[in-house]
C-alpha atoms as a PDB file:
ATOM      1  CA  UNK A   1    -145.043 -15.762 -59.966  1.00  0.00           C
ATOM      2  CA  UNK A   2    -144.955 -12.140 -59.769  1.00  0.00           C
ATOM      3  CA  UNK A   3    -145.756 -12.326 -55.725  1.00  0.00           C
ATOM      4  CA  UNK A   4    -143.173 -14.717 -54.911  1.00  0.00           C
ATOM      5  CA  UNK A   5    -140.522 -13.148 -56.909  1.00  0.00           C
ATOM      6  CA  UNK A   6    -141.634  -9.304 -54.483  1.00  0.00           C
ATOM      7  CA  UNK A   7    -141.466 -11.962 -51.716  1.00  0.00           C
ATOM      8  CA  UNK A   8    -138.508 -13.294 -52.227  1.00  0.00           C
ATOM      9  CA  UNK A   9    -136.808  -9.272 -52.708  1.00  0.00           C
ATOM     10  CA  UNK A  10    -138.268  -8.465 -49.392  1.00  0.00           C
ATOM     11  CA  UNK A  11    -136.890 -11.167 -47.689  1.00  0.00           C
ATOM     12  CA  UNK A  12    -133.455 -10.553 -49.386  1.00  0.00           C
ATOM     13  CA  UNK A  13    -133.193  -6.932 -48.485  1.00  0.00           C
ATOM     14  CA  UNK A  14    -134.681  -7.476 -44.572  1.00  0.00           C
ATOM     15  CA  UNK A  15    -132.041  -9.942 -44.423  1.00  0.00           C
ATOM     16  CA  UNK A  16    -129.489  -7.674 -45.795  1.00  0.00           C
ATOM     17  CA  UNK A  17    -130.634  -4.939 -43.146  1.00  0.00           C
ATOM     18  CA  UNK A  18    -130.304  -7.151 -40.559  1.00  0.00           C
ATOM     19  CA  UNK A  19    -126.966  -8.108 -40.906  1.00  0.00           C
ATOM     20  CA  UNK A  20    -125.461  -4.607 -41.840  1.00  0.00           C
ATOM     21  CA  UNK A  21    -123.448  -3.250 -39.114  1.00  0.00           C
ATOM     22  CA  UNK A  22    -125.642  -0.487 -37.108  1.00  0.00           C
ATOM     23  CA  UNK A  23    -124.433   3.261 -37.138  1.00  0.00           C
ATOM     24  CA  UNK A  24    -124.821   5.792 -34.593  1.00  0.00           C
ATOM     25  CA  UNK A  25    -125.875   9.122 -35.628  1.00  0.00           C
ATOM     26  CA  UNK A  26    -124.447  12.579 -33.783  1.00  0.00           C
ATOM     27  CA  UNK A  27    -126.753  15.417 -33.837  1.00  0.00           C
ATOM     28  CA  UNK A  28    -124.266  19.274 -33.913  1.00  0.00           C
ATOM     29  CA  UNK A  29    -125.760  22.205 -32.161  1.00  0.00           C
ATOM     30  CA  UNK A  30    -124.626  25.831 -32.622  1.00  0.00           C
ATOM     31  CA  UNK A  31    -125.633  27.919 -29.366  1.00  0.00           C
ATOM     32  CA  UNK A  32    -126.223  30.936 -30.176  1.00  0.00           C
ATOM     33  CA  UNK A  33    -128.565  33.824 -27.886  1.00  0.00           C
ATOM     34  CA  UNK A  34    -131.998  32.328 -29.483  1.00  0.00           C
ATOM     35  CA  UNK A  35    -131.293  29.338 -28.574  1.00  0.00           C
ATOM     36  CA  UNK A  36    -129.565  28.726 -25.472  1.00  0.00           C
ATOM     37  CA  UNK A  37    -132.188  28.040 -22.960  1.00  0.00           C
ATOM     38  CA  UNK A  38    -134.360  25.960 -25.640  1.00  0.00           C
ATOM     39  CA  UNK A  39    -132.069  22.841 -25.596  1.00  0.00           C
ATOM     40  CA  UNK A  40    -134.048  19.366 -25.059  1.00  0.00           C
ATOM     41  CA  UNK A  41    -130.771  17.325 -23.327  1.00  0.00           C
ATOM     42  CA  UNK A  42    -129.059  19.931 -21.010  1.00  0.00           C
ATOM     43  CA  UNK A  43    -129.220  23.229 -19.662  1.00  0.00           C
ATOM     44  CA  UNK A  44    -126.188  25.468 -20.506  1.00  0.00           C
ATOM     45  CA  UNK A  45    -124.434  28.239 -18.026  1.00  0.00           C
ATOM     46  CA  UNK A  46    -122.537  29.717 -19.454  1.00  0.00           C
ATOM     47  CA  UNK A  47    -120.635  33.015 -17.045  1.00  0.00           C
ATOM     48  CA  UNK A  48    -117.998  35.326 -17.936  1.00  0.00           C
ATOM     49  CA  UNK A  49    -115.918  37.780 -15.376  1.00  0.00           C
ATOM     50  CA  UNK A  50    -112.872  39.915 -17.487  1.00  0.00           C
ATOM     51  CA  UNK A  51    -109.929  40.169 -15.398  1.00  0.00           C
ATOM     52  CA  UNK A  52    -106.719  41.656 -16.378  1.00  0.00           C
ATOM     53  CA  UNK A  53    -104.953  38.400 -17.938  1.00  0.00           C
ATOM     54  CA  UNK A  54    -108.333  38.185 -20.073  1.00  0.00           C
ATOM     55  CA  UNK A  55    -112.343  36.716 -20.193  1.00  0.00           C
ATOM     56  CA  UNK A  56    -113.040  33.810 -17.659  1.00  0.00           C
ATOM     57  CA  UNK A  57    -115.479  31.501 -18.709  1.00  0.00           C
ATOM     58  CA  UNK A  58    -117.293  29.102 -16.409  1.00  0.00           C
ATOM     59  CA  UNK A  59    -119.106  27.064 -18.332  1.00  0.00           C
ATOM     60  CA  UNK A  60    -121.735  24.431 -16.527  1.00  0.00           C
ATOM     61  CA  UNK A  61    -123.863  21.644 -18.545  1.00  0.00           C
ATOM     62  CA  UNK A  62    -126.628  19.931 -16.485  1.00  0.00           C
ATOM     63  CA  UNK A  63    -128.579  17.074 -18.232  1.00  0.00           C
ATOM     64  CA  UNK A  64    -132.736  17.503 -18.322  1.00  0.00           C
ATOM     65  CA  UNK A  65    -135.150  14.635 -18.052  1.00  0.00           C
ATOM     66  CA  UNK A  66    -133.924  11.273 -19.305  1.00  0.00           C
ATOM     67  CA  UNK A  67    -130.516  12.852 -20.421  1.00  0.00           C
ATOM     68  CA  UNK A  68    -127.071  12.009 -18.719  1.00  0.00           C
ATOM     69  CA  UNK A  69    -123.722  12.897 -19.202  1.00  0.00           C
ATOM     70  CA  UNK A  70    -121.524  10.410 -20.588  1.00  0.00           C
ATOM     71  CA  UNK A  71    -118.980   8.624 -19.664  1.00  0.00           C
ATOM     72  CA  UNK A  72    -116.931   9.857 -22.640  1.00  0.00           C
ATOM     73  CA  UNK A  73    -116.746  13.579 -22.971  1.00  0.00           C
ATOM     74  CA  UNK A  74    -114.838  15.373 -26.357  1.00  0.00           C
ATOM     75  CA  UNK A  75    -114.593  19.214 -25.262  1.00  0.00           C
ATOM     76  CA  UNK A  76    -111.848  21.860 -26.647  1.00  0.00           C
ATOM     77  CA  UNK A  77    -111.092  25.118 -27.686  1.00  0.00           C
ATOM     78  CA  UNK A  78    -110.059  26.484 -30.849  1.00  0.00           C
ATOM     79  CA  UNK A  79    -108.406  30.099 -30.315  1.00  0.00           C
ATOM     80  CA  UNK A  80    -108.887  32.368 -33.489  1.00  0.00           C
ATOM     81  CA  UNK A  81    -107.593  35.782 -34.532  1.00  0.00           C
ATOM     82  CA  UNK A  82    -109.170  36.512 -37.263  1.00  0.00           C
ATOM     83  CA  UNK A  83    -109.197  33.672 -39.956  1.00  0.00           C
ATOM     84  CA  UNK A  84    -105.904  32.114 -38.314  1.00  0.00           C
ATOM     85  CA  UNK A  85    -105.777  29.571 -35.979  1.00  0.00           C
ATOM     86  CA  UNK A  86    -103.628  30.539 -32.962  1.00  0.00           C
ATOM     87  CA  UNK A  87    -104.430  26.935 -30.750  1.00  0.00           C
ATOM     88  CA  UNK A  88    -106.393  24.467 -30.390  1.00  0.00           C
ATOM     89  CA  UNK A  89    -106.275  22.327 -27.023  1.00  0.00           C
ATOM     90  CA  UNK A  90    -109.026  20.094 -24.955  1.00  0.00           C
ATOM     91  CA  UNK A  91    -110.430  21.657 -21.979  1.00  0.00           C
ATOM     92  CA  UNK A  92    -110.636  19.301 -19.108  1.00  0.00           C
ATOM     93  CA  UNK A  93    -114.035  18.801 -17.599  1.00  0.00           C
ATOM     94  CA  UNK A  94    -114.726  18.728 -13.678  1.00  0.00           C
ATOM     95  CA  UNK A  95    -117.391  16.374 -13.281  1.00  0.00           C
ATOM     96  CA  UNK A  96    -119.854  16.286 -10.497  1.00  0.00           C
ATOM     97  CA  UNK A  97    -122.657  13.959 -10.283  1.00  0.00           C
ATOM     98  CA  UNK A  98    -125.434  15.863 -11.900  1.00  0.00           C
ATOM     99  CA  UNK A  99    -123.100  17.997 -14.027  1.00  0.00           C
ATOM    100  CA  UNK A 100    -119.949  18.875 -15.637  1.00  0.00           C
ATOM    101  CA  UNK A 101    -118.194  22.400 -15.642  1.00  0.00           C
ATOM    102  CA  UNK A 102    -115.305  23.382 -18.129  1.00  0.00           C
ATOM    103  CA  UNK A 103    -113.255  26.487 -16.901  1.00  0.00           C
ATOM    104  CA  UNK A 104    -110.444  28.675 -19.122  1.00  0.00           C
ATOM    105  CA  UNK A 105    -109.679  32.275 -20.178  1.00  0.00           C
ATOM    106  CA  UNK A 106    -109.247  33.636 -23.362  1.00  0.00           C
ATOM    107  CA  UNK A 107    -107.793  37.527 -23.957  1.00  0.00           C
ATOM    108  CA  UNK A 108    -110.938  39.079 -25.365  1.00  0.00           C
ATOM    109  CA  UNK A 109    -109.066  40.479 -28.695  1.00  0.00           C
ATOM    110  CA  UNK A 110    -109.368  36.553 -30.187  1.00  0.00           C
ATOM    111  CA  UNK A 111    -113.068  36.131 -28.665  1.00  0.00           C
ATOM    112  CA  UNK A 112    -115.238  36.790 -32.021  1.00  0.00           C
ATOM    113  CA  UNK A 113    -114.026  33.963 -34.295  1.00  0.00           C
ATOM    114  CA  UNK A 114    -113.033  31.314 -31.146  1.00  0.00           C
ATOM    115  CA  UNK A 115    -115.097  28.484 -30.502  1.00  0.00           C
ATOM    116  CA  UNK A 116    -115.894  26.014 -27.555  1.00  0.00           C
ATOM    117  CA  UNK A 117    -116.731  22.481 -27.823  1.00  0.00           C
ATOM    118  CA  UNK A 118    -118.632  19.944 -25.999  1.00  0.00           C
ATOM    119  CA  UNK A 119    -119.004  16.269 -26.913  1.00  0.00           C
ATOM    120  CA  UNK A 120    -121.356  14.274 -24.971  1.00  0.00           C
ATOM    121  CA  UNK A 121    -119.997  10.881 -26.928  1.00  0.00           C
ATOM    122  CA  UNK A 122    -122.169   7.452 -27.581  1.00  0.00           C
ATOM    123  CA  UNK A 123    -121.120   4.891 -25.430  1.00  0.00           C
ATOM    124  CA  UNK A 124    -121.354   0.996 -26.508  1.00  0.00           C
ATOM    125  CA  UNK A 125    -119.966  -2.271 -24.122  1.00  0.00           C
ATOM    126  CA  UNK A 126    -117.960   0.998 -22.184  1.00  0.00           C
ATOM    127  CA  UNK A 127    -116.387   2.336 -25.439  1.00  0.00           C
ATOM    128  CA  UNK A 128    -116.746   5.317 -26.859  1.00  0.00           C
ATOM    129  CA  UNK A 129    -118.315   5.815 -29.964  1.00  0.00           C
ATOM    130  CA  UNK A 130    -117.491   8.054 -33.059  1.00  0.00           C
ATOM    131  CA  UNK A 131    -121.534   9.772 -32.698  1.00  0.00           C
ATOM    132  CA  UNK A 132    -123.135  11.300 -29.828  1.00  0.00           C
ATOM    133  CA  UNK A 133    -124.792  15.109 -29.449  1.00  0.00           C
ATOM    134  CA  UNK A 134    -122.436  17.532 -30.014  1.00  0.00           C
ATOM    135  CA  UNK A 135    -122.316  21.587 -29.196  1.00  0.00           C
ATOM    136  CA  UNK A 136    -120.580  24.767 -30.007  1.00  0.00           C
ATOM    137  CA  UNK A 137    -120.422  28.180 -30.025  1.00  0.00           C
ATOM    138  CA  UNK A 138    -118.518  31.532 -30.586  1.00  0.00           C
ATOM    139  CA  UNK A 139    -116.911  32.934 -27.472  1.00  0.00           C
ATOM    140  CA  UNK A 140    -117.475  36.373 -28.676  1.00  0.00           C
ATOM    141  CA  UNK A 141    -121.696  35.431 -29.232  1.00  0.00           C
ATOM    142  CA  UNK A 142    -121.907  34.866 -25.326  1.00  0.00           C
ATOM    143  CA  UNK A 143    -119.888  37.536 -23.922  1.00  0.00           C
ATOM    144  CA  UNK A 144    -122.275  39.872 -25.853  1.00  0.00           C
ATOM    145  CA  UNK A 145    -125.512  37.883 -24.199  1.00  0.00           C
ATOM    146  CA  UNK A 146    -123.957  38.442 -20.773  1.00  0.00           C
END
């Protein structure tokens, strides 16, 4: 009795699992000067040039091995002096085939606390999902590695 009533739970909860909706999972990455160059989905560039109105950034993500970029990209900017938020905006990409390169400048008194964004969003039947891999850093982190 005892074996058919463990049988009869393991059937129950496979059939549970089988029928519960799935969920994607999103993996978030701070880049930081350690680790950088040791991603396993895509190599970050990441180049800076200050001109008078401010720091450039040119920032260019290439996929490695079986890694692509998706077809739904989240990427913005969140401007910081300080502790207060100044703006926050999306930062369109420009998309080539093997890459995609996000371009803006920020004055270099708000670079410490201001962070960059990139989304490389799950994609299901060609819509995008809430998970994918997800990256950030502090603008003020890589203009000191450069």
């Amino acid at each position: 009795m005892r074996y058919r009533t463990i049988s009869l739970a393991i059937a129950l909860l496979t059939s549970a699992f089988a029928t519960a909706p799935a969920y994607a999972l999103s993996n978030v990455t701070q880049l930081t000067a350690a680790n950088l160059d040791k991603q396993d989905a895509f190599n970050f560039t990441i180049k800076t040039e200050k001109k008078d109105d401010g720091i450039h950034f040119h920032i260019t993500i290439e996929p490695k091995g079986a890694a692509s970029i998706s077809s739904a990209l989240e990427s913005n900017l969140v401007v910081m002096d300080g502790p207060t938020q100044i703006v926050s905006c999306d930062v369109a990409p420009k998309r080539t085939d093997k890459s995609v390169t996000y371009d803006f400048v920020v004055s270099d008194k708000y670079l410490e606390k201001s962070i960059f964004n990139f989304g490389n969003m799950a994609v299901v039947d060609g819509k995008p999902m809430p998970a994918g891999d997800f990256y950030w850093f502090y603008l003020g982190d890589v203009v000191k590695l450069i």
